[in-house]
C-alpha atoms as a PDB file:
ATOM      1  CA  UNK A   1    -171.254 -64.396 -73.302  1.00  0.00           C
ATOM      2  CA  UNK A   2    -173.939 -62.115 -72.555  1.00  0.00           C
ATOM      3  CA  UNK A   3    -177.194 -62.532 -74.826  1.00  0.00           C
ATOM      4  CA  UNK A   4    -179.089 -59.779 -72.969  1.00  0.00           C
ATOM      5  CA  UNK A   5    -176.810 -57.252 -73.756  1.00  0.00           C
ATOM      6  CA  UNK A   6    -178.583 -54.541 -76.551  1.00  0.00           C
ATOM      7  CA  UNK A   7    -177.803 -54.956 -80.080  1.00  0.00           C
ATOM      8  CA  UNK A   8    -179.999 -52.232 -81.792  1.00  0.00           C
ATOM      9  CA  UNK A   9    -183.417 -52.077 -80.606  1.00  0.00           C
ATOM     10  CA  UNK A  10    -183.552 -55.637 -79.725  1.00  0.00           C
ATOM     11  CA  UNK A  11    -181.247 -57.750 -77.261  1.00  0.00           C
ATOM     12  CA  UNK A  12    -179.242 -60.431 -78.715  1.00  0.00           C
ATOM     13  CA  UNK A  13    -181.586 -63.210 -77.468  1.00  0.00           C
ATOM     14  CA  UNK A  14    -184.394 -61.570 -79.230  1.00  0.00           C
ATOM     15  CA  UNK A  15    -182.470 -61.390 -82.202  1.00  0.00           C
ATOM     16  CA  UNK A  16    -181.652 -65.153 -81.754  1.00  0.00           C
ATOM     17  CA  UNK A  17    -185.128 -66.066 -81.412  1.00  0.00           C
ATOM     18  CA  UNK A  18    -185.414 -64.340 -84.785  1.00  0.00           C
ATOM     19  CA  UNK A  19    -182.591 -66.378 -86.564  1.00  0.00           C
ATOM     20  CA  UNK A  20    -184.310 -69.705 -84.808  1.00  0.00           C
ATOM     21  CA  UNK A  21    -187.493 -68.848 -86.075  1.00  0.00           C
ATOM     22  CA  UNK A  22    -185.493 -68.531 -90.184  1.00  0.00           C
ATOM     23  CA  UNK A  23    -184.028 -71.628 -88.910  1.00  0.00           C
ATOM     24  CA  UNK A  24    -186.960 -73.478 -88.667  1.00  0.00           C
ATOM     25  CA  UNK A  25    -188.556 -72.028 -92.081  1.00  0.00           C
ATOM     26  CA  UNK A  26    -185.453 -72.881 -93.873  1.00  0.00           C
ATOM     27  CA  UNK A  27    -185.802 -76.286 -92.517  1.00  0.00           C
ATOM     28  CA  UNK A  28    -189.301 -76.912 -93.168  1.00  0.00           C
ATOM     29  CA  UNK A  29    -189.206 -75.577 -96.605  1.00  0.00           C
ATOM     30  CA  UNK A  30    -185.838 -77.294 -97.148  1.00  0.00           C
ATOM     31  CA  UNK A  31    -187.475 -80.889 -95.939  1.00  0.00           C
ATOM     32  CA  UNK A  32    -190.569 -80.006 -98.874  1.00  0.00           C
ATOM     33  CA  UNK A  33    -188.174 -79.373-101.643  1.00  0.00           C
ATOM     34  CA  UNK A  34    -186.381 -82.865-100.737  1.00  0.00           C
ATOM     35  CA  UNK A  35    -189.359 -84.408-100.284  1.00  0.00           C
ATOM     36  CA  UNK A  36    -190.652 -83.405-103.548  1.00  0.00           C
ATOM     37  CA  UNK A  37    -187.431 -84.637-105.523  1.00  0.00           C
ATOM     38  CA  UNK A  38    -186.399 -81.073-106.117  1.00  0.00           C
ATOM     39  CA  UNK A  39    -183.164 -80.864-104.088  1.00  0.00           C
ATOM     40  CA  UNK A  40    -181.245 -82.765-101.739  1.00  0.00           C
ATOM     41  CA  UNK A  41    -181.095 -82.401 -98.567  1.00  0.00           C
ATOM     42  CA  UNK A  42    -178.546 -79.702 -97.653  1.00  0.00           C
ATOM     43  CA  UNK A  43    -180.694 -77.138 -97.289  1.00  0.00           C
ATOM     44  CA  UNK A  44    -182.809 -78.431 -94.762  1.00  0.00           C
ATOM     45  CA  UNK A  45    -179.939 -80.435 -93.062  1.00  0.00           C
ATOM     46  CA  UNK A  46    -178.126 -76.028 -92.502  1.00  0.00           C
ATOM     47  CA  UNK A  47    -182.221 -75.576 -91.117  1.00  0.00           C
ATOM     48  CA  UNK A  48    -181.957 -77.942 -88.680  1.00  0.00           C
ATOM     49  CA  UNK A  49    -178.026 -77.363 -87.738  1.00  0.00           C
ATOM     50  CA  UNK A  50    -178.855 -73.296 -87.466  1.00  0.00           C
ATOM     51  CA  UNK A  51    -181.966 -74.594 -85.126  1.00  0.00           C
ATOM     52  CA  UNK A  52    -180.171 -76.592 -83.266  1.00  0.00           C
ATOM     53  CA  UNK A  53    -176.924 -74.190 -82.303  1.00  0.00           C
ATOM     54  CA  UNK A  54    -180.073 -71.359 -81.585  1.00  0.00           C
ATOM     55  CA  UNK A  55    -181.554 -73.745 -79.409  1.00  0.00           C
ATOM     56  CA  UNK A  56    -178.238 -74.280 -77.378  1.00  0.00           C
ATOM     57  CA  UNK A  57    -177.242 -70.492 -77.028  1.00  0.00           C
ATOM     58  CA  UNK A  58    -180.834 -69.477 -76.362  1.00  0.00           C
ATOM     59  CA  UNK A  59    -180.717 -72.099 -73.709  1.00  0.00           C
ATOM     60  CA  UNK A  60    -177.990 -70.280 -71.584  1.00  0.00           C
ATOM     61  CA  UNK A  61    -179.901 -68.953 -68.209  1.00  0.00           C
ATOM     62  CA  UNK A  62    -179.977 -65.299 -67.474  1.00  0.00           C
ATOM     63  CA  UNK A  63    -177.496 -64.381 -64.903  1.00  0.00           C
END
């Protein structure tokens, strides 16, 4: 898979550093809602699973 390849304006690495950075808000803000006794965890559980698969691809050296 190439994640330098253009997708728009952006490359798709940019564009993953965008989704990591949601990733980690919906985490954060998913962890103080469960905290708080307002919801359970799911939402910040997806956070931290999005975070972690951006992490992974993002990861992938540039040929």
């Amino acid at each position: 898979m190439n994640i330098d390849k253009k997708l728009g304006p952006l490359s798709l690495r940019i564009w993953g550093l965008i989704l990591n950075f949601i990733a980690n808000f919906v985490a954060l803000y998913g962890a103080a809602q469960f905290f708080k006794g307002n919801t359970g965890p799911g939402l910040m559980i997806l956070g931290i699973i999005i975070t972690i698969a951006c992490i992974l691809i993002l990861a992938i050296p540039q040929k």
